[in-house]
Protein backbone atom coordinates (compact mmCIF):
# COMPACT_ATOMS: atom_id res chain seq x y z
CA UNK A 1 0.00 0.00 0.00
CA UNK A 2 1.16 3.28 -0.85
CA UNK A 3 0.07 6.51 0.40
CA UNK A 4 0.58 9.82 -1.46
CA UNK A 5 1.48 13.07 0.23
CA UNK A 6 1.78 16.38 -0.80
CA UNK A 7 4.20 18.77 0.41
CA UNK A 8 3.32 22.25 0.50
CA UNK A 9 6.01 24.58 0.11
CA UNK A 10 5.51 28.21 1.25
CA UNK A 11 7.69 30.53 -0.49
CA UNK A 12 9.56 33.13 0.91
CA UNK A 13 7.95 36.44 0.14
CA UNK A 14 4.52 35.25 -0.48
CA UNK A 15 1.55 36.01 1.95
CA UNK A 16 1.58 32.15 3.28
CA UNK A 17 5.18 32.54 4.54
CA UNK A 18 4.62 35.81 5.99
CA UNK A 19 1.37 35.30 8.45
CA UNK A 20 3.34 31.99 9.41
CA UNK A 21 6.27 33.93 10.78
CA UNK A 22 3.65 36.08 12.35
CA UNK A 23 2.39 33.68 14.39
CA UNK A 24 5.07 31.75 16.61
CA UNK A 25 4.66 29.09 18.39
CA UNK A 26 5.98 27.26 21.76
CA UNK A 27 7.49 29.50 24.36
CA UNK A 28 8.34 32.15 21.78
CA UNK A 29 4.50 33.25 21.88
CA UNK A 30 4.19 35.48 24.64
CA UNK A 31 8.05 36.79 23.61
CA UNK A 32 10.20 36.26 26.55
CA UNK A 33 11.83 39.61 26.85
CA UNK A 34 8.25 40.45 27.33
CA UNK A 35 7.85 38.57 29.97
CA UNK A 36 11.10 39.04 31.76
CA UNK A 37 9.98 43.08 32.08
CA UNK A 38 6.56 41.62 34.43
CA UNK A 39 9.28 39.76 36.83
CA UNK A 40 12.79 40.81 38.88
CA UNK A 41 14.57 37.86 37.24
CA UNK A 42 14.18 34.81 35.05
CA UNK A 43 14.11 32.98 38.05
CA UNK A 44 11.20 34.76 39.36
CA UNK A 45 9.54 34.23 36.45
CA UNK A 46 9.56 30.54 36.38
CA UNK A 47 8.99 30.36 39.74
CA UNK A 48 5.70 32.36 38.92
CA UNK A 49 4.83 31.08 35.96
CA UNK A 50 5.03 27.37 37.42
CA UNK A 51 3.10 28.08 40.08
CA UNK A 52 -0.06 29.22 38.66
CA UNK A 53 0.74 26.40 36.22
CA UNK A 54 0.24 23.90 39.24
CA UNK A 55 -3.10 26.08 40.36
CA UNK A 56 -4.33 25.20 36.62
CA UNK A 57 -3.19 21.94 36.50
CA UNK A 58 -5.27 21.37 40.07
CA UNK A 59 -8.44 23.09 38.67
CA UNK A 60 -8.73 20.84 35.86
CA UNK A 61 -8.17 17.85 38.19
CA UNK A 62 -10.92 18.99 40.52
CA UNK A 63 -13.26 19.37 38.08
CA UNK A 64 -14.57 15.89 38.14
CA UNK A 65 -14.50 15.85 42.02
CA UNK A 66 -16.89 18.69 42.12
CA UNK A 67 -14.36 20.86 44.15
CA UNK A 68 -14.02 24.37 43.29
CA UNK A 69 -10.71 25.34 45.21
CA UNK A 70 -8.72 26.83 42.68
CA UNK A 71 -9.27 29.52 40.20
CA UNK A 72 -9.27 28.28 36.17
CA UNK A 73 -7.84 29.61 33.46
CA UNK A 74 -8.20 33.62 32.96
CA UNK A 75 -7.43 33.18 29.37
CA UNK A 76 -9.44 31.25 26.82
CA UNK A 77 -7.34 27.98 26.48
CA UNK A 78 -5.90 26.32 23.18
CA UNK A 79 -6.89 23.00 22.16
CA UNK A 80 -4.78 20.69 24.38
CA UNK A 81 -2.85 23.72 25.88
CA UNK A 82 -0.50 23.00 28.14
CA UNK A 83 -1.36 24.61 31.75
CA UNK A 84 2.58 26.85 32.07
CA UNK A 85 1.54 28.00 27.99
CA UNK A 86 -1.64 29.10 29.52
CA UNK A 87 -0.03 30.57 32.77
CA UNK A 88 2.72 32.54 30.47
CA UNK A 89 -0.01 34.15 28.55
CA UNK A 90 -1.88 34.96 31.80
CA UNK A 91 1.05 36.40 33.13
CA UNK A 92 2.05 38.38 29.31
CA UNK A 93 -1.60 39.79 29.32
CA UNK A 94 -1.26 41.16 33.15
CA UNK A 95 -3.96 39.26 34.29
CA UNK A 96 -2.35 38.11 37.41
CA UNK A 97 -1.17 40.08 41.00
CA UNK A 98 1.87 39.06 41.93
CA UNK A 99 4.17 40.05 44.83
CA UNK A 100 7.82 38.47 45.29
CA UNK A 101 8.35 35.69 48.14
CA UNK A 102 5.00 34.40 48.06
């Protein structure tokens, strides 16, 4: 059995290529410099970042239990998001208080 596929090549220069480099993906979408200016230091930032990551991860776990302890996303979620993609755009948008030690 054989199975054709087609390639489709985006050219440089063409409208295709251009809204795809518009449009990053993985941890370059919220830009990191961006999110370094919301925090004291990188370290802060993934300290933050995995934290409310853990609060989202727990909220969708509770769900089934009928427990509402901690808050859900703030930001419409992808399709099979990832809970620290979600809490880096939560964080990128200003959507969360944060104060440093807690």
């Amino acid at each position: 059995m054989s199975t054709s596929q087609t390639d489709v090549i985006v050219e440089p220069g063409t409208e295709s290529y251009d809204a795809a480099l518009d449009t990053p993906l993985g941890i370059t979408n919220p830009p990191i410099d961006e999110l370094l200016a919301r925090a004291s230091s990188k370290y802060a930032l993934v300290i933050y970042a995995a934290k409310r990551a853990r609060q989202i991860n727990d909220y969708y776990n509770q769900l089934g239990d009928g427990i509402l302890e901690y808050v859900g996303p703030l930001v419409e979620p992808g399709l099979q998001e990832k809970p620290l993609s979600i809490a880096l755009r939560e964080i990128h948008g200003d959507l969360l208080e944060h104060t440093e030690g807690e």
